[in-house]
Every structure is written in structure tokens, then in C-alpha cells.
N, C-alpha and C. Protein backbone atom coordinates (compact mmCIF):
# COMPACT_ATOMS: atom_id res chain seq x y z
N UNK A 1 15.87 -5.34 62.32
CA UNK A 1 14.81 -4.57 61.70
C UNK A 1 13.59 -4.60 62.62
N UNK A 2 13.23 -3.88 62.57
CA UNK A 2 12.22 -3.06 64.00
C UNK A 2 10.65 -3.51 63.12
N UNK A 3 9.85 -4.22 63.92
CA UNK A 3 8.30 -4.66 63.51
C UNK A 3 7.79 -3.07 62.83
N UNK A 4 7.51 -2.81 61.76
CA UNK A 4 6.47 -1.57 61.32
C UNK A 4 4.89 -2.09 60.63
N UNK A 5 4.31 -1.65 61.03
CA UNK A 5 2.55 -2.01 60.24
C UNK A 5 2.49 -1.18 58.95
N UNK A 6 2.19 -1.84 57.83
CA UNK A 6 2.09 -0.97 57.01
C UNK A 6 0.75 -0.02 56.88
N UNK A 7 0.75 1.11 56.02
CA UNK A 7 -0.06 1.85 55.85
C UNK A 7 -1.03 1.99 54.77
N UNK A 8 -0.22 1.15 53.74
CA UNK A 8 -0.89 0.93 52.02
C UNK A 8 -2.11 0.05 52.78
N UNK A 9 -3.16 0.20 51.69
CA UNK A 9 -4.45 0.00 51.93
C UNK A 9 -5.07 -0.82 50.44
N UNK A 10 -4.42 -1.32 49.96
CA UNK A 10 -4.95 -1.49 47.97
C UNK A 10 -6.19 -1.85 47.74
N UNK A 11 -7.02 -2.39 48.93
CA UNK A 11 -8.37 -3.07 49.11
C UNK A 11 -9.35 -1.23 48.67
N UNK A 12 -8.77 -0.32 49.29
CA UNK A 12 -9.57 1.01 48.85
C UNK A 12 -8.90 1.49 47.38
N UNK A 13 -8.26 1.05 46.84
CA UNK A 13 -7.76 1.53 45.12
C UNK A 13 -8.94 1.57 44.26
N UNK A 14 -9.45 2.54 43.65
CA UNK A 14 -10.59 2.23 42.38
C UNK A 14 -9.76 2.93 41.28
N UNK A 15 -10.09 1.91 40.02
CA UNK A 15 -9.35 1.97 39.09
C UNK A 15 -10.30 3.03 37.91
N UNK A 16 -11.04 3.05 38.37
CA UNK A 16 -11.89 4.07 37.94
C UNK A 16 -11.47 5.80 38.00
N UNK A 17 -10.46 6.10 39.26
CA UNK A 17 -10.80 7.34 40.15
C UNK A 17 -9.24 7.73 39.39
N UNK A 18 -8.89 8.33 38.62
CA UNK A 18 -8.03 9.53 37.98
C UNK A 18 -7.42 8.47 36.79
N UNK A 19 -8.43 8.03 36.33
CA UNK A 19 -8.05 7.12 34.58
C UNK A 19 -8.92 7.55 34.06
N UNK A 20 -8.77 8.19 33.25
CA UNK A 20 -9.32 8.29 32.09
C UNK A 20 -9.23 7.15 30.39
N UNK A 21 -9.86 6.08 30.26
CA UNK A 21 -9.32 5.05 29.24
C UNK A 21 -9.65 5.90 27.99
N UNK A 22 -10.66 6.93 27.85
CA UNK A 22 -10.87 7.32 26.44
C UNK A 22 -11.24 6.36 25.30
N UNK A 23 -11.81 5.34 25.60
CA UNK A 23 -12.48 4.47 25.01
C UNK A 23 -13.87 3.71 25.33
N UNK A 24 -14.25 2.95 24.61
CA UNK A 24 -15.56 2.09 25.18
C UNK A 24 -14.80 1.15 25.53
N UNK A 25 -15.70 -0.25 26.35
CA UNK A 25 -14.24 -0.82 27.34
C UNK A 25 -14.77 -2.01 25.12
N UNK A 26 -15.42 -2.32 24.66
CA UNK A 26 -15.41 -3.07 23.59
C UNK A 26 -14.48 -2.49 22.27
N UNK A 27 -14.17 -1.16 22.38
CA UNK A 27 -12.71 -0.52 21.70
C UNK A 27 -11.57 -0.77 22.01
N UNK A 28 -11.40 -1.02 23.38
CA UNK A 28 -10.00 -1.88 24.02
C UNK A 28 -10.15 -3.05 24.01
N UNK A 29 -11.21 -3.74 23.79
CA UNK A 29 -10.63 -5.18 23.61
C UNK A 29 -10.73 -5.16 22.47
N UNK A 30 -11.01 -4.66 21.49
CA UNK A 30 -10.62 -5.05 19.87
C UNK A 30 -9.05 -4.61 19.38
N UNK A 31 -8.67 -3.53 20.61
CA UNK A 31 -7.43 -3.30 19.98
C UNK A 31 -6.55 -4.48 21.18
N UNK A 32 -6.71 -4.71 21.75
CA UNK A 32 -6.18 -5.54 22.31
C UNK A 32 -6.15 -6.96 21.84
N UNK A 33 -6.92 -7.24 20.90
CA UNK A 33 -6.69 -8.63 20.33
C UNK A 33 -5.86 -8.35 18.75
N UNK A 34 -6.17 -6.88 18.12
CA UNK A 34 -5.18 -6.34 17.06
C UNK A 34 -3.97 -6.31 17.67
N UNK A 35 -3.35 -5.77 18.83
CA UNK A 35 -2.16 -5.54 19.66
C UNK A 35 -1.59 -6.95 19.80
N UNK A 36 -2.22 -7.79 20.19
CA UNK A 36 -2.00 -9.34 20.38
C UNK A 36 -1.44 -9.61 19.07
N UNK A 37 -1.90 -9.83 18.24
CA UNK A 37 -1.82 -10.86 16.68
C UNK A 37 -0.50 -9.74 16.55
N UNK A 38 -0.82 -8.90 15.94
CA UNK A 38 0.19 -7.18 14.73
C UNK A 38 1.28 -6.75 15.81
N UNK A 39 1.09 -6.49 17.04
CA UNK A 39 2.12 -5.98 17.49
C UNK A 39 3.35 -6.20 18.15
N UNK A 40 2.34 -7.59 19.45
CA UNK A 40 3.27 -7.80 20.67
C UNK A 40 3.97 -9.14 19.82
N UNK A 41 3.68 -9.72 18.13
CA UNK A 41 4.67 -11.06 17.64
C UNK A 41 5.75 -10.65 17.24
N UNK A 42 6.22 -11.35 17.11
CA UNK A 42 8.04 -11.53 16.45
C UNK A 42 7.75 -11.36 15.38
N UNK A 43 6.26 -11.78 14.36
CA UNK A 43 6.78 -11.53 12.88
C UNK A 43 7.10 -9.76 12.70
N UNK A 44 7.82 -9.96 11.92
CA UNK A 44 7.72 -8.78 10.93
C UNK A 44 6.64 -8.17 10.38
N UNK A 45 5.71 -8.12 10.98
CA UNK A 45 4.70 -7.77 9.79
C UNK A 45 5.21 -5.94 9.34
N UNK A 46 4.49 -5.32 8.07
CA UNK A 46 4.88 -4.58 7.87
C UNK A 46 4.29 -3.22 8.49
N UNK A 47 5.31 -2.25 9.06
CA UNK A 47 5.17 -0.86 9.35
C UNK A 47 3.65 -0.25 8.97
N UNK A 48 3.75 -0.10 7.54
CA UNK A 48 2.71 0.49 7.02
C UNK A 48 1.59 -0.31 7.35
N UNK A 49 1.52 -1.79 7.90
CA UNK A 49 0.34 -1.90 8.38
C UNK A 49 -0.18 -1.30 9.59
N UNK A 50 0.83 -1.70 10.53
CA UNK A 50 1.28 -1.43 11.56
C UNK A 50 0.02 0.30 12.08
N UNK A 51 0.62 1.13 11.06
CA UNK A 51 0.37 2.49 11.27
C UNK A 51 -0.82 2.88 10.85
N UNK A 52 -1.68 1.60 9.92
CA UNK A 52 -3.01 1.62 9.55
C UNK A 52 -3.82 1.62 10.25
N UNK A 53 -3.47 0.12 10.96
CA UNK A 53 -3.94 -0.19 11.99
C UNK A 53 -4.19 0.88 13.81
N UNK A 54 -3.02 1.52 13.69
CA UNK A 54 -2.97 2.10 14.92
C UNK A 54 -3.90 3.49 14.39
N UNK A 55 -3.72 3.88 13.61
CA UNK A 55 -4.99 5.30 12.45
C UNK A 55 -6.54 4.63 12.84
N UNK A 56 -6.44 3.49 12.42
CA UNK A 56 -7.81 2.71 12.79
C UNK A 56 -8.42 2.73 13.78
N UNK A 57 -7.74 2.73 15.06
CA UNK A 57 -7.90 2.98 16.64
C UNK A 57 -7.97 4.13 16.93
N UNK A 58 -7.64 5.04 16.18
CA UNK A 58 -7.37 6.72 16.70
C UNK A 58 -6.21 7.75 16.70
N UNK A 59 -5.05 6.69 16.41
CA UNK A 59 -3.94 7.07 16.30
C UNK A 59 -3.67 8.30 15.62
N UNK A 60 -2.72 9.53 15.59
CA UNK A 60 -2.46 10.69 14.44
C UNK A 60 -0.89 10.39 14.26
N UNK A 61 -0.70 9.68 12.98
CA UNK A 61 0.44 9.21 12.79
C UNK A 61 1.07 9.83 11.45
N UNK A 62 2.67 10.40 10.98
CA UNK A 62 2.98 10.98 10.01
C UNK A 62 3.42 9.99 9.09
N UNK A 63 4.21 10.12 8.48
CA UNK A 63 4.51 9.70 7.67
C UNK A 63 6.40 9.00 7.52
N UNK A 64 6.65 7.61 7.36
CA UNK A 64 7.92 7.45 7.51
C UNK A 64 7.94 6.58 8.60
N UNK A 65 7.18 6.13 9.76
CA UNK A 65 7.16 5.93 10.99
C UNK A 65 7.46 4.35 10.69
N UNK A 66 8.85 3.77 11.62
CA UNK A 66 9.11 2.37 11.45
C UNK A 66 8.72 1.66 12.93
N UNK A 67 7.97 0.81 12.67
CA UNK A 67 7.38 0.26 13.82
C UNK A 67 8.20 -0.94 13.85
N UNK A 68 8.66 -1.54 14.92
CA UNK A 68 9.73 -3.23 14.90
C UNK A 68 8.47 -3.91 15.85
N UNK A 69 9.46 -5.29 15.50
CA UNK A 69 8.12 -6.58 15.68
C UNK A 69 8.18 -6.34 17.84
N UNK A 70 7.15 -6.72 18.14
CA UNK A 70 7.34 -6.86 19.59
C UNK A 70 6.70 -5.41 20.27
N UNK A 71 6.40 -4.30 19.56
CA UNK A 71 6.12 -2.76 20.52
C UNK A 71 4.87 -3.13 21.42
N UNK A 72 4.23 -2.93 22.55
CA UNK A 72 3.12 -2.66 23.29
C UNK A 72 2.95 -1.14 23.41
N UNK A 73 1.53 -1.33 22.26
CA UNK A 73 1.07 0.66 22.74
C UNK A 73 -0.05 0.42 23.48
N UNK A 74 -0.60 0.82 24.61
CA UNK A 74 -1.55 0.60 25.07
C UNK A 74 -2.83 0.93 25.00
N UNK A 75 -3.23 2.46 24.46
CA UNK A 75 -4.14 3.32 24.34
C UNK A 75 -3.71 3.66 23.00
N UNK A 76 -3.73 3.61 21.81
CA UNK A 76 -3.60 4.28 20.39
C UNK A 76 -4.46 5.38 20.31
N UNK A 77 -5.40 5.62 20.92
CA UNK A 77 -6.13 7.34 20.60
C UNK A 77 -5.57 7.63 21.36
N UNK A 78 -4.62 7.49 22.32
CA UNK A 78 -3.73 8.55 23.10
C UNK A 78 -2.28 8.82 22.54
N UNK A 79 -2.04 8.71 21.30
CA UNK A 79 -0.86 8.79 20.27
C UNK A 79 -0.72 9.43 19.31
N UNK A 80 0.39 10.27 19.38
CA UNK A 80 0.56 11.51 18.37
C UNK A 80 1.81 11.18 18.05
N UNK A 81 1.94 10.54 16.65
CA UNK A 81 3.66 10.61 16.65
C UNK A 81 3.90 11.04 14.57
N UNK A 82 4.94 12.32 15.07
CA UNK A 82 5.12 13.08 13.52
C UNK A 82 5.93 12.06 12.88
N UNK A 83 6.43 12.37 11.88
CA UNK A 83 7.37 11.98 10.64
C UNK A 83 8.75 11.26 10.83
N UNK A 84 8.88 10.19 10.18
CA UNK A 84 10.42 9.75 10.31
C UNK A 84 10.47 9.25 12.06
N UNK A 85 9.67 8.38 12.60
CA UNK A 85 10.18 8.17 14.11
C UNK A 85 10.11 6.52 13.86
N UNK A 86 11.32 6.11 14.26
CA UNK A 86 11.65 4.53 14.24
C UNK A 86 11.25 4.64 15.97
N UNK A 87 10.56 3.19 16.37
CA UNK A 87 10.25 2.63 17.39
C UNK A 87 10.74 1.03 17.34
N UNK A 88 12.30 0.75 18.62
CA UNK A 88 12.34 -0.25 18.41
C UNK A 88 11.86 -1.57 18.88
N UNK A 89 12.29 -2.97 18.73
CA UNK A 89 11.59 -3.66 19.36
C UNK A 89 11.71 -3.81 20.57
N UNK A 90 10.27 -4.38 21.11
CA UNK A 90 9.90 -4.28 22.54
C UNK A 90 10.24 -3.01 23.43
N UNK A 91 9.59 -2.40 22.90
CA UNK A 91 9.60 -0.80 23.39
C UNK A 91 7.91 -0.99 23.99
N UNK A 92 8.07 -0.29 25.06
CA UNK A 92 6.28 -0.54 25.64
C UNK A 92 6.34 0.95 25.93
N UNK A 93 5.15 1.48 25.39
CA UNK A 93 4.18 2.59 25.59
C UNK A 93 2.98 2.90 26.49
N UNK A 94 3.15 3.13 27.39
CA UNK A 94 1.89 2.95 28.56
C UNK A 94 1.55 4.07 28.52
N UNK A 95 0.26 4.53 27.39
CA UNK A 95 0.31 6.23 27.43
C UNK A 95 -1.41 6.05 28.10
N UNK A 96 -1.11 6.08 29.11
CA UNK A 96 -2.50 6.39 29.67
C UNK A 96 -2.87 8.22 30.07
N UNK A 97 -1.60 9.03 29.59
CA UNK A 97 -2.17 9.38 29.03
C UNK A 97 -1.71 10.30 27.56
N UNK A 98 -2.10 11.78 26.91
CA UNK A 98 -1.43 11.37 25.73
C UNK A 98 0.26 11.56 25.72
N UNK A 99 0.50 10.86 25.03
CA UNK A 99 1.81 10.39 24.22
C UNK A 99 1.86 11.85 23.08
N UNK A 100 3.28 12.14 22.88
CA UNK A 100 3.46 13.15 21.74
C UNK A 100 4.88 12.86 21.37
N UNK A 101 4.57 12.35 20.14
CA UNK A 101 6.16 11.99 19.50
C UNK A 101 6.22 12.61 18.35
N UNK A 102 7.60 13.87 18.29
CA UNK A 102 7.91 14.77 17.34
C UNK A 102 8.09 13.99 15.95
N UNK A 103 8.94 14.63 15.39
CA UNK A 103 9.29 14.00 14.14
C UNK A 103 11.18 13.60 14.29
N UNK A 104 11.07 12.43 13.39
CA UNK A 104 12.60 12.32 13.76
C UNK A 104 13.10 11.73 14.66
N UNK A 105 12.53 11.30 15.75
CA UNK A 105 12.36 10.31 16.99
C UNK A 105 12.77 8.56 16.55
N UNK A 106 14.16 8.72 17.33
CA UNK A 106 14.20 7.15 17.66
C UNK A 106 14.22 6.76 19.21
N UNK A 107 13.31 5.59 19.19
CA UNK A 107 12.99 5.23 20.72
C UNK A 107 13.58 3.64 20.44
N UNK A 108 14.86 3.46 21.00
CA UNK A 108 15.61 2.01 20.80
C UNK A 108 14.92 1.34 21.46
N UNK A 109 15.38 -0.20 21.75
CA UNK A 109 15.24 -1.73 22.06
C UNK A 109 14.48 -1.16 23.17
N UNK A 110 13.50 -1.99 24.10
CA UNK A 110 13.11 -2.02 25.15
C UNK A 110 13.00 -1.20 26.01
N UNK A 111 12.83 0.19 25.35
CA UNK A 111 12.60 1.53 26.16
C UNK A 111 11.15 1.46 27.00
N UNK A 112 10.90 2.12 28.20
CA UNK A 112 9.53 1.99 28.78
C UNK A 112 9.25 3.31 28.66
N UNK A 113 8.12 4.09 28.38
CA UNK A 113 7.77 5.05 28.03
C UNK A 113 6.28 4.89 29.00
N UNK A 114 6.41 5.45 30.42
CA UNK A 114 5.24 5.14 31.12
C UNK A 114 4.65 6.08 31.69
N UNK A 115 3.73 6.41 30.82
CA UNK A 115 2.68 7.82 31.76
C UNK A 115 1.43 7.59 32.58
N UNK A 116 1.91 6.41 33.43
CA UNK A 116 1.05 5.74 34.48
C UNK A 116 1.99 5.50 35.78
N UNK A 117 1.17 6.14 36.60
CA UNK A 117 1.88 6.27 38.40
C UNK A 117 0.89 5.83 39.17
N UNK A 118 1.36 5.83 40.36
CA UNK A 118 0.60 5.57 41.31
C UNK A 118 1.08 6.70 42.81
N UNK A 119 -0.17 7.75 43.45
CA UNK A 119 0.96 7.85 44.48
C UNK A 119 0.61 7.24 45.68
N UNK A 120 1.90 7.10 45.83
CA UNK A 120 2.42 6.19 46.98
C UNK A 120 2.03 6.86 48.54
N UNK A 121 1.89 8.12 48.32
CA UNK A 121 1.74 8.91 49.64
C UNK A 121 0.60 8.67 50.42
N UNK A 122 -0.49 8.53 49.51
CA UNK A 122 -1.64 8.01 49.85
C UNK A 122 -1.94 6.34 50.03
N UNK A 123 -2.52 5.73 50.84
CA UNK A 123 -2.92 4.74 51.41
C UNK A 123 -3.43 3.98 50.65
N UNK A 124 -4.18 4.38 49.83
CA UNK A 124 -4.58 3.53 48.46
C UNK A 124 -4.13 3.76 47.31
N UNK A 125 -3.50 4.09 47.31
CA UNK A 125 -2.47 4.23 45.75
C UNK A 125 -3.13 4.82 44.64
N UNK A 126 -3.90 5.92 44.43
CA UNK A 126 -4.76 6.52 43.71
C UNK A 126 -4.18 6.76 42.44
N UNK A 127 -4.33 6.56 41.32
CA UNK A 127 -3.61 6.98 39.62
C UNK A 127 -2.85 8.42 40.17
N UNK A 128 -1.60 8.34 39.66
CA UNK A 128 -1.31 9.53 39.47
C UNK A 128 -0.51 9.99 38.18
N UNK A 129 -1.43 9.84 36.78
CA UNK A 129 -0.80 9.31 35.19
C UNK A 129 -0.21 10.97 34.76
N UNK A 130 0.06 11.02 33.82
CA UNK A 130 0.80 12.50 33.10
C UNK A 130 1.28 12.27 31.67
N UNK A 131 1.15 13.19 30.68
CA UNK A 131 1.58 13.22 29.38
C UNK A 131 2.99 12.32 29.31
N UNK A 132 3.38 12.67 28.07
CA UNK A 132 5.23 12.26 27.80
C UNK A 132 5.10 13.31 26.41
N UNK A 133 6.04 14.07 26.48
CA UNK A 133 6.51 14.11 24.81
C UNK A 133 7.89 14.47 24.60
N UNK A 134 8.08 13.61 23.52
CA UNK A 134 9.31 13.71 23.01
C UNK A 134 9.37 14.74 21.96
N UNK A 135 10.35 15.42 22.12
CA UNK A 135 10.33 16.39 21.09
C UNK A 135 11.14 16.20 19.84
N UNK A 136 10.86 16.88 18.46
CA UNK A 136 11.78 16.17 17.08
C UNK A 136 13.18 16.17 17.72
N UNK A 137 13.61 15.19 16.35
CA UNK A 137 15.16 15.11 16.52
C UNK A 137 15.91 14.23 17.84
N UNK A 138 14.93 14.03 19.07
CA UNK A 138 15.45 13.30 20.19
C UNK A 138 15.47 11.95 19.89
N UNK A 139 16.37 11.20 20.55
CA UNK A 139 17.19 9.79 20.79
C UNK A 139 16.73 9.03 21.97
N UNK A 140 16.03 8.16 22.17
CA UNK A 140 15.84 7.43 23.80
C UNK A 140 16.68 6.39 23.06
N UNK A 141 17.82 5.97 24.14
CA UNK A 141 18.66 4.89 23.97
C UNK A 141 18.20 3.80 24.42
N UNK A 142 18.41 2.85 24.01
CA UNK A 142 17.76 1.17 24.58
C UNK A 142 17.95 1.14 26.22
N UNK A 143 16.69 0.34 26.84
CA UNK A 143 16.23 0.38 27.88
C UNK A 143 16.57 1.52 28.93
N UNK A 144 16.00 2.73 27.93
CA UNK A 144 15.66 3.42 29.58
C UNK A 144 14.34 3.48 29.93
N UNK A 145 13.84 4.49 30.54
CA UNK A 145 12.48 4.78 31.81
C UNK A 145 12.45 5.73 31.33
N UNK A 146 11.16 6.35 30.56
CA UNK A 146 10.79 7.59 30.66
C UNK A 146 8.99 7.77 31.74
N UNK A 147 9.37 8.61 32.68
CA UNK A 147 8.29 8.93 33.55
C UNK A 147 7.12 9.66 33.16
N UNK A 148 5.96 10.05 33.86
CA UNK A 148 4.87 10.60 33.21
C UNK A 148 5.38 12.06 34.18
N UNK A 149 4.69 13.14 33.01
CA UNK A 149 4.39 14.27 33.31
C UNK A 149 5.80 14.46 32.93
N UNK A 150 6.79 13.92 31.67
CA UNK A 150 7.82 14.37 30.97
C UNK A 150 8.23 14.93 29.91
N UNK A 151 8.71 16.06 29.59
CA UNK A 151 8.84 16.07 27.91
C UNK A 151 10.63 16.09 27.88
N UNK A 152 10.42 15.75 26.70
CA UNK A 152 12.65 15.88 26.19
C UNK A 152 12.62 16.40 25.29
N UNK A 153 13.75 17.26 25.45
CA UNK A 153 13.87 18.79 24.32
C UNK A 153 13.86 18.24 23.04
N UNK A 154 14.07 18.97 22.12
CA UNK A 154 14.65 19.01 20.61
C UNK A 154 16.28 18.60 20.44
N UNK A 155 16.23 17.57 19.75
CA UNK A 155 17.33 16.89 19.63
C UNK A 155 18.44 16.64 20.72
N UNK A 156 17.50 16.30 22.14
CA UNK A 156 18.12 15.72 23.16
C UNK A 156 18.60 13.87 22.93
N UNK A 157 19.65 13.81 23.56
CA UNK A 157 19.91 11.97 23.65
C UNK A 157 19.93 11.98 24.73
N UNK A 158 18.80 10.73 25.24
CA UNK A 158 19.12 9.92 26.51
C UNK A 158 19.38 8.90 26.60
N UNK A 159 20.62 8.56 27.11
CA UNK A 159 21.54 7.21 27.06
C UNK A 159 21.11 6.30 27.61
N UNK A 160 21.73 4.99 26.67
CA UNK A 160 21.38 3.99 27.24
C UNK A 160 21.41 3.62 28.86
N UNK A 161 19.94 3.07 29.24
CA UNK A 161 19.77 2.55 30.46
C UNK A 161 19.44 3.90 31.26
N UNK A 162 19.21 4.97 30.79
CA UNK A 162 18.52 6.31 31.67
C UNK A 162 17.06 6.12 32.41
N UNK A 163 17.28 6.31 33.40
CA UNK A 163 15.83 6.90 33.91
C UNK A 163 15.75 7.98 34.09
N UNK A 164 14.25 8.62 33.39
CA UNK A 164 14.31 10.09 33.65
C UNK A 164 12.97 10.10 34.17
N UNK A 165 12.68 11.12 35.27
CA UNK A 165 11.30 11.71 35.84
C UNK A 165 11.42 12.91 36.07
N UNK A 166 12.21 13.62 35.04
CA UNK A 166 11.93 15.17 34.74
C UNK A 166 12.36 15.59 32.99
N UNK A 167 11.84 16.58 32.98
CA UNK A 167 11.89 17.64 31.84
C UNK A 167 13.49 17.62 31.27
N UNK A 168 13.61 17.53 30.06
CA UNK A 168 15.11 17.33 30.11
C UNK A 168 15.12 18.70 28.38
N UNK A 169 16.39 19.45 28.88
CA UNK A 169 16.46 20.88 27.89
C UNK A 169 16.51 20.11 26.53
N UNK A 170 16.72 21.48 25.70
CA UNK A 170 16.78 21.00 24.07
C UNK A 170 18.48 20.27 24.14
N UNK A 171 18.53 19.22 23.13
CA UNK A 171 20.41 19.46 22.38
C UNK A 171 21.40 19.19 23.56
N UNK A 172 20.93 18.27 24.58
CA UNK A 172 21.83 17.73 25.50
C UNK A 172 21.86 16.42 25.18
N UNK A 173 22.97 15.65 26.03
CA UNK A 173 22.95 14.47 26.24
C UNK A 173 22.99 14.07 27.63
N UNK A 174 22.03 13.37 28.07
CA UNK A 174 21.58 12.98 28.98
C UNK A 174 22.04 11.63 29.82
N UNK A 175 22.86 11.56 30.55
CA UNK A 175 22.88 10.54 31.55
C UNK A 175 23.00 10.11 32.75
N UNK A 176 21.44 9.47 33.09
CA UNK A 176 20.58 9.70 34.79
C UNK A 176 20.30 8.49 34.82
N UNK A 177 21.13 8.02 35.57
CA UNK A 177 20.59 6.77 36.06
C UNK A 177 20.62 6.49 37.88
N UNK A 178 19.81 5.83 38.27
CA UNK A 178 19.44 6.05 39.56
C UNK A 178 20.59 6.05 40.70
N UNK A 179 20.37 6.95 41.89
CA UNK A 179 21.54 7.05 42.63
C UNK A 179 20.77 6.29 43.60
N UNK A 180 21.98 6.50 44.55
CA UNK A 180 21.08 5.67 46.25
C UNK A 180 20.88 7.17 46.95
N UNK A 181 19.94 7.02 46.75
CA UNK A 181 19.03 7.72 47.60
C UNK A 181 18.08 7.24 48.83
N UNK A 182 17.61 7.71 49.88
CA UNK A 182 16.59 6.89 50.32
C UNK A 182 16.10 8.15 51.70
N UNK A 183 14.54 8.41 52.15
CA UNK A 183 14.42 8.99 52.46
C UNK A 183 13.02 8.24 53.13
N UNK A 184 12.17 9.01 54.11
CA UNK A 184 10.90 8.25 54.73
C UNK A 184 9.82 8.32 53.67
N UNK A 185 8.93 7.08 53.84
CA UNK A 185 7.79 7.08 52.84
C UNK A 185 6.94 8.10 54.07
N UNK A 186 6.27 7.36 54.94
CA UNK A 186 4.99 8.14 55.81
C UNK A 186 5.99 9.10 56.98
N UNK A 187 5.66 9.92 57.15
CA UNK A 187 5.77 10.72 58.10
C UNK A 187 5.05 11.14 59.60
């Protein structure tokens, strides 16, 4: 393997420069100590608190919505989720930015749902975040990857262990999981 200098720079990253938090930074730490106790424990506590609580923060939540012990949402005013959507445990939500969950939505065990990037092309790794929405009736199967700047059709399934970083049609079933690929970072 041939000596290369790298080009990443992280000392120039400002975390400021394409985030938008949509909060006061004393609104994220109150939900962050609610997120602590209600969300990220093992108890059971109940759903309907669950969804009070996240309404409390900003959340637009329907009705029916089963929350399991263990979820990380990160931003709750960046959360739209309709009717009847089970979320299972340890499912993490990184909606930096907004999140849109139809109605009818199950998101299994340990799904990552991350609308936070970074690009890589650039030297300092500048935010490069994007929506997610799931559309009614869709299935995320336990531990996959959903990418930012994604939506999944109407009553699409994506199988267990999928990564997806594109748009996926209505009423398919979906299974993408990473190939070997490999190509130059800098040019």
C-alpha cells in the first residue's frame, strides 16, 4: 500500500453551517433529559405517554401510534407520524431533518432512520442532511438503513437488514443490501 496524505480537514467542520436544530439549544436539553428517563429505558412505560410527551416537544402525532421501550428520536418538532404506526425497539430516528411517517407504518427492531450526512467530497465534511418519508401502509424490516433525502412508496416492504439511499416505488418489496463496490474518493 502506497504512502497517500489525506485530504479530510475536520479541524474546518462548523456544526453550525447546513443544520438547522429548529430549537432553542435549552429545548434540546429538556428533551434530551425526557428522551433519557421515557425513551432510550427498557421500562415499558406507556405509548400514550410516550406520544404526549413527544406532542409536548412539537411532535404532530395520530392516533394508535405504538412506541417500544428503547426508540431514540432526536429532534421531535421534526416529526410527523399519521395513525396506526408501531415503532420498534431501539429503532433510532436521526431526523435532523423532517421525518414523515404515513399511517399504518411499521418500523421493526433496530431500524436506523438517518437524515443526517456528511459530504465526504469536501475537505471538511460540511452537513449534507435531507427529509425521510415513509409512506402509509410501508414495512421497514428490523435493522435496516434508511438514508436522507428518501421516501418509500405506499405499502412498500423493505427487508430485513436493507440499506436504502434512494426513493423506493409504491407496493414493492425491497431487497438492497450493500454490494462491493468501490470507486476513487478525490480525484
Amino acid at each position: 500500500m502506497e504512502n497517500f496524505i489525506s485530504k479530510v480537514k475536520l479541524h474546518d467542520f462548523d456544526a453550525k453551517e447546513g443544520l438547522n436544530r429548529g430549537a432553542t439549544r435549552l429545548k434540546e436539553l429538556m428533551w434530551y433529559l425526557v428522551k433519557v428517563f421515557f425513551f432510550l429505558s427498557a421500562l415499558p412505560y406507556p405509548s400514550s405517554l410516550k406520544v404526549w410527551l413527544l406532542k409536548l416537544f412539537g411532535a404532530k402525532i395520530g392516533t394508535g401510534v405504538v412506541i417500544k421501550p428503547r426508540v431514540n428520536i432526536h429532534f421531535p418538532w421534526k416529526l410527523d407520524i399519521g395513525n396506526y404506526v408501531w415503532i420498534g425497539e431501539e429503532v433510532f430516528l436521526l431526523n435532523f431533518e423532517l421525518l414523515t411517517i404515513g399511517n399504518n407504518v411499521c418500523i421493526s427492531q433496530r431500524s436506523f432512520l438517518c437524515g443526517g450526512n456528511h459530504d465526504f467530497r469536501n475537505p471538511s465534511m460540511p452537513y449534507r442532511n435531507g427529509p425521510i418519508t415513509l409512506k402509509d401502509g410501508c414495512w421497514v424490516g428490523a435493522c435496516c438503513f434508511i438514508g436522507p433525502n428518501v421516501a418509500i412508496g405506499t405499502d412498500t416492504v423493505i427487508t430485513v437488514g436493507s440499506v436504502i439511499v434512494a426513493n423506493q416505488e409504491n407496493n414493492r418489496v425491497i431487497t438492497q443490501v450493500p454490494t462491493n463496490q468501490s470507486k476513487t474518493r478525490w480525484k
